[in-house]
PDB file of N, CA and C in Angstrom:
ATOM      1  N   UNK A   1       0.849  -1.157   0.000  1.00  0.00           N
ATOM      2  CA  UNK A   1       0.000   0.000   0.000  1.00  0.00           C
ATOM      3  C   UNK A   1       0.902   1.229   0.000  1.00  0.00           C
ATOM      4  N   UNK A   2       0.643   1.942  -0.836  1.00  0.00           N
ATOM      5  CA  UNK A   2       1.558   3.479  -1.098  1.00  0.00           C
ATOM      6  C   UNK A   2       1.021   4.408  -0.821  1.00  0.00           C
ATOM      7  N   UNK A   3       1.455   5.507  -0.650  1.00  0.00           N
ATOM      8  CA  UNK A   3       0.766   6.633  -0.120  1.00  0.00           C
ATOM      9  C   UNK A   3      -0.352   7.162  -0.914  1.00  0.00           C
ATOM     10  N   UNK A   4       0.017   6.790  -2.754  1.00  0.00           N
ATOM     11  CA  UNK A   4      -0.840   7.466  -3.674  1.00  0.00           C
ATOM     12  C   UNK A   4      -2.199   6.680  -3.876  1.00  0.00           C
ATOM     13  N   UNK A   5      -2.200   5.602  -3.504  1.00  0.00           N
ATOM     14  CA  UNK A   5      -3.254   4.353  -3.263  1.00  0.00           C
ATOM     15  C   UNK A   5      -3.712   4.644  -1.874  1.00  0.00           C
ATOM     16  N   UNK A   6      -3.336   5.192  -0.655  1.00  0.00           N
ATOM     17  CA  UNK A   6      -4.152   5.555   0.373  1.00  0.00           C
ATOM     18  C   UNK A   6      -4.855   6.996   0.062  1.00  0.00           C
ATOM     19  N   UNK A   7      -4.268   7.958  -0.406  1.00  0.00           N
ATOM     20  CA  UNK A   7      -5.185   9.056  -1.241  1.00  0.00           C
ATOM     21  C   UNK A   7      -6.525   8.740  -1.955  1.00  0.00           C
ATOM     22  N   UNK A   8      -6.003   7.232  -2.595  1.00  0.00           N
ATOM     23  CA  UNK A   8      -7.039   6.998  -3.645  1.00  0.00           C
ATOM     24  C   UNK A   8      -8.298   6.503  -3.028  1.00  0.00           C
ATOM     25  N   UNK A   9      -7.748   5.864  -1.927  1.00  0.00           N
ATOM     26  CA  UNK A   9      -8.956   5.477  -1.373  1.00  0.00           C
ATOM     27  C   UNK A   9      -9.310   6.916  -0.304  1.00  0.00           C
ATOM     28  N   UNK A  10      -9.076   7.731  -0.329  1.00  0.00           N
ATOM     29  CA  UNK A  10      -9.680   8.978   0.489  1.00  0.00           C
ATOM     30  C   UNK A  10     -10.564   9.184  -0.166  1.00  0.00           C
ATOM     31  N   UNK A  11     -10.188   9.562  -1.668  1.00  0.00           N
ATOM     32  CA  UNK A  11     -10.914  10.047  -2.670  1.00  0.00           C
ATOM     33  C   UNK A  11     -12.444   9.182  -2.742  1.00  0.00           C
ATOM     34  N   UNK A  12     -11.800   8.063  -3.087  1.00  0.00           N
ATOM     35  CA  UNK A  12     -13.025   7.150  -3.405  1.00  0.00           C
ATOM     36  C   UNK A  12     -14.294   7.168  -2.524  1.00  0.00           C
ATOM     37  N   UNK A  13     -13.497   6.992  -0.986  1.00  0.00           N
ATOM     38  CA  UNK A  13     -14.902   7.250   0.499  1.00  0.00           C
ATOM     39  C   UNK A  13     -15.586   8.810   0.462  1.00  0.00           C
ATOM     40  N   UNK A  14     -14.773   9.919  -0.273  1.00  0.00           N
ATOM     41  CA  UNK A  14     -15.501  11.251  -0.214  1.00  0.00           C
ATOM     42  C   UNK A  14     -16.021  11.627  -1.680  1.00  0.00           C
ATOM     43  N   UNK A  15     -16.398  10.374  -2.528  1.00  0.00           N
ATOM     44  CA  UNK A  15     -17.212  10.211  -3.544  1.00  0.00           C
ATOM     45  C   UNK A  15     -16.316  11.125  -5.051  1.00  0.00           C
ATOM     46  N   UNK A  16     -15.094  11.669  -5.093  1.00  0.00           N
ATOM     47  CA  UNK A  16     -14.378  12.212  -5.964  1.00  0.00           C
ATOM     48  C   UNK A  16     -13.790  11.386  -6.823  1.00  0.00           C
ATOM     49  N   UNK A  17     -13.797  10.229  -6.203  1.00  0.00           N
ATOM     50  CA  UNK A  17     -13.537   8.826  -7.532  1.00  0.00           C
ATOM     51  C   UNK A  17     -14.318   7.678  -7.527  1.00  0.00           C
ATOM     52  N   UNK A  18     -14.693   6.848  -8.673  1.00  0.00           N
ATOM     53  CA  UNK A  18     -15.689   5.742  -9.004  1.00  0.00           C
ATOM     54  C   UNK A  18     -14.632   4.954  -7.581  1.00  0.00           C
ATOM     55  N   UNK A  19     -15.376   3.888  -6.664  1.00  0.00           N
ATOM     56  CA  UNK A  19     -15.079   2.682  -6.490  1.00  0.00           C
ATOM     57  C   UNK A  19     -14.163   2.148  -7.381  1.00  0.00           C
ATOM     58  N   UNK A  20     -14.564   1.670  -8.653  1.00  0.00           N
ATOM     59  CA  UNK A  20     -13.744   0.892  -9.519  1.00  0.00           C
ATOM     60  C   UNK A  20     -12.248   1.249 -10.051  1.00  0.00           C
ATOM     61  N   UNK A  21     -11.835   2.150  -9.194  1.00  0.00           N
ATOM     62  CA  UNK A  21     -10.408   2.884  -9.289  1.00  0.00           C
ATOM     63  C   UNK A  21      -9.724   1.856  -8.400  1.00  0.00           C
ATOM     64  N   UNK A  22     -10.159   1.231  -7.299  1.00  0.00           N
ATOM     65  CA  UNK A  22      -9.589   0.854  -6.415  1.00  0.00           C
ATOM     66  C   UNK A  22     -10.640  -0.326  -5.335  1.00  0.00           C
ATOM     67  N   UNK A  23     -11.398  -0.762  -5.773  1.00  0.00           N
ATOM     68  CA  UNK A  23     -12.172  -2.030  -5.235  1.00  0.00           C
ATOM     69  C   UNK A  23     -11.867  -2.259  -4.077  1.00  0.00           C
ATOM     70  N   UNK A  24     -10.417  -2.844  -4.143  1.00  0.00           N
ATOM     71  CA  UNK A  24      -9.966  -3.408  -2.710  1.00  0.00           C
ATOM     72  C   UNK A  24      -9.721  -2.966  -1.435  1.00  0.00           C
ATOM     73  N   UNK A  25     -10.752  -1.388  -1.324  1.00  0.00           N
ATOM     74  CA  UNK A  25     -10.320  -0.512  -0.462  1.00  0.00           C
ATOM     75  C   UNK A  25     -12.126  -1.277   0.153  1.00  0.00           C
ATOM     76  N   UNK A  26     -12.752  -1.510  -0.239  1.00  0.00           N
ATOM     77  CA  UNK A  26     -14.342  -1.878   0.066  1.00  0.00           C
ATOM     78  C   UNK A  26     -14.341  -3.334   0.439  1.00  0.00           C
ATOM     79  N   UNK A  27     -13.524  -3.437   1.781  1.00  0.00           N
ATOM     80  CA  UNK A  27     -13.423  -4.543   2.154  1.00  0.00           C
ATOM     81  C   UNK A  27     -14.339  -5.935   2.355  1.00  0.00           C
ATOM     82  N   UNK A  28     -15.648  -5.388   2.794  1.00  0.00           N
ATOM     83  CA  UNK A  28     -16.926  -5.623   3.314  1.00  0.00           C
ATOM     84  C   UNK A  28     -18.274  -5.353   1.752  1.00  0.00           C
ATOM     85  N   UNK A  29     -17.751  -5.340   0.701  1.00  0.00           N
ATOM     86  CA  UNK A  29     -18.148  -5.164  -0.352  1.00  0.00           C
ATOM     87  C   UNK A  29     -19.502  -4.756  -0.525  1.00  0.00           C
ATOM     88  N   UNK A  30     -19.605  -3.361   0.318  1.00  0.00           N
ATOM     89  CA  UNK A  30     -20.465  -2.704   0.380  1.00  0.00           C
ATOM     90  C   UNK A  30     -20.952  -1.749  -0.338  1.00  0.00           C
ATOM     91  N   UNK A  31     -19.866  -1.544  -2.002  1.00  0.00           N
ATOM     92  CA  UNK A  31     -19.628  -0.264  -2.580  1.00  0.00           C
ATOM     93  C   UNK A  31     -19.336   1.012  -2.188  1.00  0.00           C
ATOM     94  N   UNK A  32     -18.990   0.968  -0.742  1.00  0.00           N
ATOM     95  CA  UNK A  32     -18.525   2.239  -0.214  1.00  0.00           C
ATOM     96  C   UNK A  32     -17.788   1.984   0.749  1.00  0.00           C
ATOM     97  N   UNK A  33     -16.894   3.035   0.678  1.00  0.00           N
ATOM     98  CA  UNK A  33     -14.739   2.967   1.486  1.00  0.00           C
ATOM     99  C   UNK A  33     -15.736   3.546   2.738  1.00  0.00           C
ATOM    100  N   UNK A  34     -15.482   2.874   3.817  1.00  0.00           N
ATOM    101  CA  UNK A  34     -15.742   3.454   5.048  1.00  0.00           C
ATOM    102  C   UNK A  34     -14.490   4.184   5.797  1.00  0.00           C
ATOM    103  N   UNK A  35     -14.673   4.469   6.685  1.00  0.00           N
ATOM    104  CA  UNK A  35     -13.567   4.834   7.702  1.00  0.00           C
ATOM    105  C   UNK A  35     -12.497   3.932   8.086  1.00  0.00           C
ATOM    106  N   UNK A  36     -13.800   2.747   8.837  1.00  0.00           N
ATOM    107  CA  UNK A  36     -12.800   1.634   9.308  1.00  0.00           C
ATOM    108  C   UNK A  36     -11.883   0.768   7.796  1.00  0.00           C
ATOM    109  N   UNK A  37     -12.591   1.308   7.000  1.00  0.00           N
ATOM    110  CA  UNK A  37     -12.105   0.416   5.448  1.00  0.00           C
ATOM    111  C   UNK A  37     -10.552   1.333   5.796  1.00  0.00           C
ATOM    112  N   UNK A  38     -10.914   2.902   5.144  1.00  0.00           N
ATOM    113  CA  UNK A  38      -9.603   3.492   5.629  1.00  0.00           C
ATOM    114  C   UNK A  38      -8.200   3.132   6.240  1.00  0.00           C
ATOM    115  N   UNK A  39      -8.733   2.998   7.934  1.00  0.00           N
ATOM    116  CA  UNK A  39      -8.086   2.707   8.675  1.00  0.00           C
ATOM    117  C   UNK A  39      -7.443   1.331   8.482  1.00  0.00           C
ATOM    118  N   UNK A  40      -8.124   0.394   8.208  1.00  0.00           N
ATOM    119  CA  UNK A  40      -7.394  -0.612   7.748  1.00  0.00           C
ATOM    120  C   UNK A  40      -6.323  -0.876   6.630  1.00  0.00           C
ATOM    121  N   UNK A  41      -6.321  -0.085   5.487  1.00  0.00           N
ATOM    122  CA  UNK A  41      -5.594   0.373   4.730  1.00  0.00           C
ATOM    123  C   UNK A  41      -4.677   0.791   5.485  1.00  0.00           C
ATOM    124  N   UNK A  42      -4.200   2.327   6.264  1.00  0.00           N
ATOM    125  CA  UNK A  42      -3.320   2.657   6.606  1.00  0.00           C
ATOM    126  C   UNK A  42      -2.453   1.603   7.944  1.00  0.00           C
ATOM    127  N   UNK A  43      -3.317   1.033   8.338  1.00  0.00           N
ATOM    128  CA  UNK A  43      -2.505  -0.271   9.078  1.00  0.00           C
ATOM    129  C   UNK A  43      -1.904  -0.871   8.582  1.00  0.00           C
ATOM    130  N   UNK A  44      -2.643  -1.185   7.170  1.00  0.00           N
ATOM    131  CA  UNK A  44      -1.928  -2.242   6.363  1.00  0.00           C
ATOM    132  C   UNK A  44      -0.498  -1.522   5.594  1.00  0.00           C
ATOM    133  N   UNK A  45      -0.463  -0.409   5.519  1.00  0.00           N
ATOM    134  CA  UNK A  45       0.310   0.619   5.036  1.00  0.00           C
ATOM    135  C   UNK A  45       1.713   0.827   6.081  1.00  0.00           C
ATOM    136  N   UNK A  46       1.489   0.476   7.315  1.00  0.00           N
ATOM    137  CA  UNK A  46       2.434   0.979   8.081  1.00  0.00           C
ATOM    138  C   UNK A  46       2.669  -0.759   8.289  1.00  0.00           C
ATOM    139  N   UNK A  47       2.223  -1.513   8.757  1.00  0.00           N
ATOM    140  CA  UNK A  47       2.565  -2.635   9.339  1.00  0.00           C
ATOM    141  C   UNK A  47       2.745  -4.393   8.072  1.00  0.00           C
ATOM    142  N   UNK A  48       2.163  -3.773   6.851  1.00  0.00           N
ATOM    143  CA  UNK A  48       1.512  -5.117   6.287  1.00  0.00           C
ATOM    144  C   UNK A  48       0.753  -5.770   5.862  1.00  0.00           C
ATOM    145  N   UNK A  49       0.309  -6.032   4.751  1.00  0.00           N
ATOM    146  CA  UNK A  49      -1.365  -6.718   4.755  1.00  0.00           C
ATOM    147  C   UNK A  49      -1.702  -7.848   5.855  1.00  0.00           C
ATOM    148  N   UNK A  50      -2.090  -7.817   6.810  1.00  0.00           N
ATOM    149  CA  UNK A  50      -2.450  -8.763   7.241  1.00  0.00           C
ATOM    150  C   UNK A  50      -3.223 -10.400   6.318  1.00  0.00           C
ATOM    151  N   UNK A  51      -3.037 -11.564   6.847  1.00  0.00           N
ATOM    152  CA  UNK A  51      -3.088 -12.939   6.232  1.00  0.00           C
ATOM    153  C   UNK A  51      -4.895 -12.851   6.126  1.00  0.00           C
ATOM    154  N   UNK A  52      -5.390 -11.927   7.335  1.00  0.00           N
ATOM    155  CA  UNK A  52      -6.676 -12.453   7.493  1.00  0.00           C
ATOM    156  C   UNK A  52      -7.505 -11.076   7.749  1.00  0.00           C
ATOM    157  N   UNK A  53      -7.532 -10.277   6.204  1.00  0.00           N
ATOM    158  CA  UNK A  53      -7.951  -8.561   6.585  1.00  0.00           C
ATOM    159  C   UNK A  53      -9.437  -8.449   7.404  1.00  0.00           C
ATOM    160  N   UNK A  54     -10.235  -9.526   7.279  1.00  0.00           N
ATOM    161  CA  UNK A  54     -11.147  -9.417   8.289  1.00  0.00           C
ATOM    162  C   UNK A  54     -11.309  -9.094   9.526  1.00  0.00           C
ATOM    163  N   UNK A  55     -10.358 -10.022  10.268  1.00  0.00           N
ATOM    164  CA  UNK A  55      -9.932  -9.725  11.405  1.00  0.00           C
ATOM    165  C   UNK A  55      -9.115  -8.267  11.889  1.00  0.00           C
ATOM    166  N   UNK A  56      -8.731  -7.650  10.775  1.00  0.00           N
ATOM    167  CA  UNK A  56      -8.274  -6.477  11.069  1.00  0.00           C
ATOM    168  C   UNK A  56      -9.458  -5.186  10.685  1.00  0.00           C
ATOM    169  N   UNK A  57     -10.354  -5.712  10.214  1.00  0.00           N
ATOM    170  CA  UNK A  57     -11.597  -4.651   9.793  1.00  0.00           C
ATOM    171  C   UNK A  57     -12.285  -4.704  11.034  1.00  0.00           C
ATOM    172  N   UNK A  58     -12.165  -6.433  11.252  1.00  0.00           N
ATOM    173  CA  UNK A  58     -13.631  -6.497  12.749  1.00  0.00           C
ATOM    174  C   UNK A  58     -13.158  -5.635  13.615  1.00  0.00           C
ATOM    175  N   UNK A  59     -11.873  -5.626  14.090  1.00  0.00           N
ATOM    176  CA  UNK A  59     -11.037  -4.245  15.485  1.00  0.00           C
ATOM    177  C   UNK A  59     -11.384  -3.317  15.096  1.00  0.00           C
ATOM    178  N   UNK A  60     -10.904  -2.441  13.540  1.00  0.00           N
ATOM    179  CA  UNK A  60     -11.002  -1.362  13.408  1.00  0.00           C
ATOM    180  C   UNK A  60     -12.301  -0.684  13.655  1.00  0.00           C
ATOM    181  N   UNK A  61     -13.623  -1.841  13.662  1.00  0.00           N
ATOM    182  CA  UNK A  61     -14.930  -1.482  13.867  1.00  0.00           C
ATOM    183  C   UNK A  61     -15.169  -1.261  15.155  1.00  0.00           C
ATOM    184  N   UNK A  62     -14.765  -1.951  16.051  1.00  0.00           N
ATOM    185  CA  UNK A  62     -15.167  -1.752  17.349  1.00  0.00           C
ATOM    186  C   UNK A  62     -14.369  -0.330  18.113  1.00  0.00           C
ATOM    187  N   UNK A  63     -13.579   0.080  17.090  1.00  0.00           N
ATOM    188  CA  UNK A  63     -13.025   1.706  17.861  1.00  0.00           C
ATOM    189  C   UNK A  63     -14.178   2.638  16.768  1.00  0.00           C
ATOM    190  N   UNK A  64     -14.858   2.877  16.182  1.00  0.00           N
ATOM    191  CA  UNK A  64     -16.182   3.210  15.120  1.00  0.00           C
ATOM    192  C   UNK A  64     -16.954   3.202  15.797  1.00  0.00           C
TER     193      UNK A  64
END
């Protein structure tokens, strides 16, 4: 995850770009980048994709 791909998904959750720029930011395949979607990105950005991004969406929800 790069910085210009965490932008992209800013963009995408504040409706300035289609979803289909970047899909894999809509973890929960809801058609829309949430917060916790966000946040999970930038975790994954600093630390790693995690093996099992669910488990890192379900945490990010319970601080939401």
């Amino acid at each position: 995850m790069t910085v210009d791909e965490l932008v992209r998904g800013v963009e995408i959750a504040l409706g300035l770009l289609p979803l289909d720029e970047c899909p894999s930011f809509d973890a929960d395949m809801s058609r829309t980048v949430t917060v916790d979607e966000l946040v999970t990105a930038v975790n994954n950005a600093l630390n790693g994709c995690a093996e099992h991004a669910s488990a890192r969406l379900e945490s990010a929800r319970r601080f939401h």
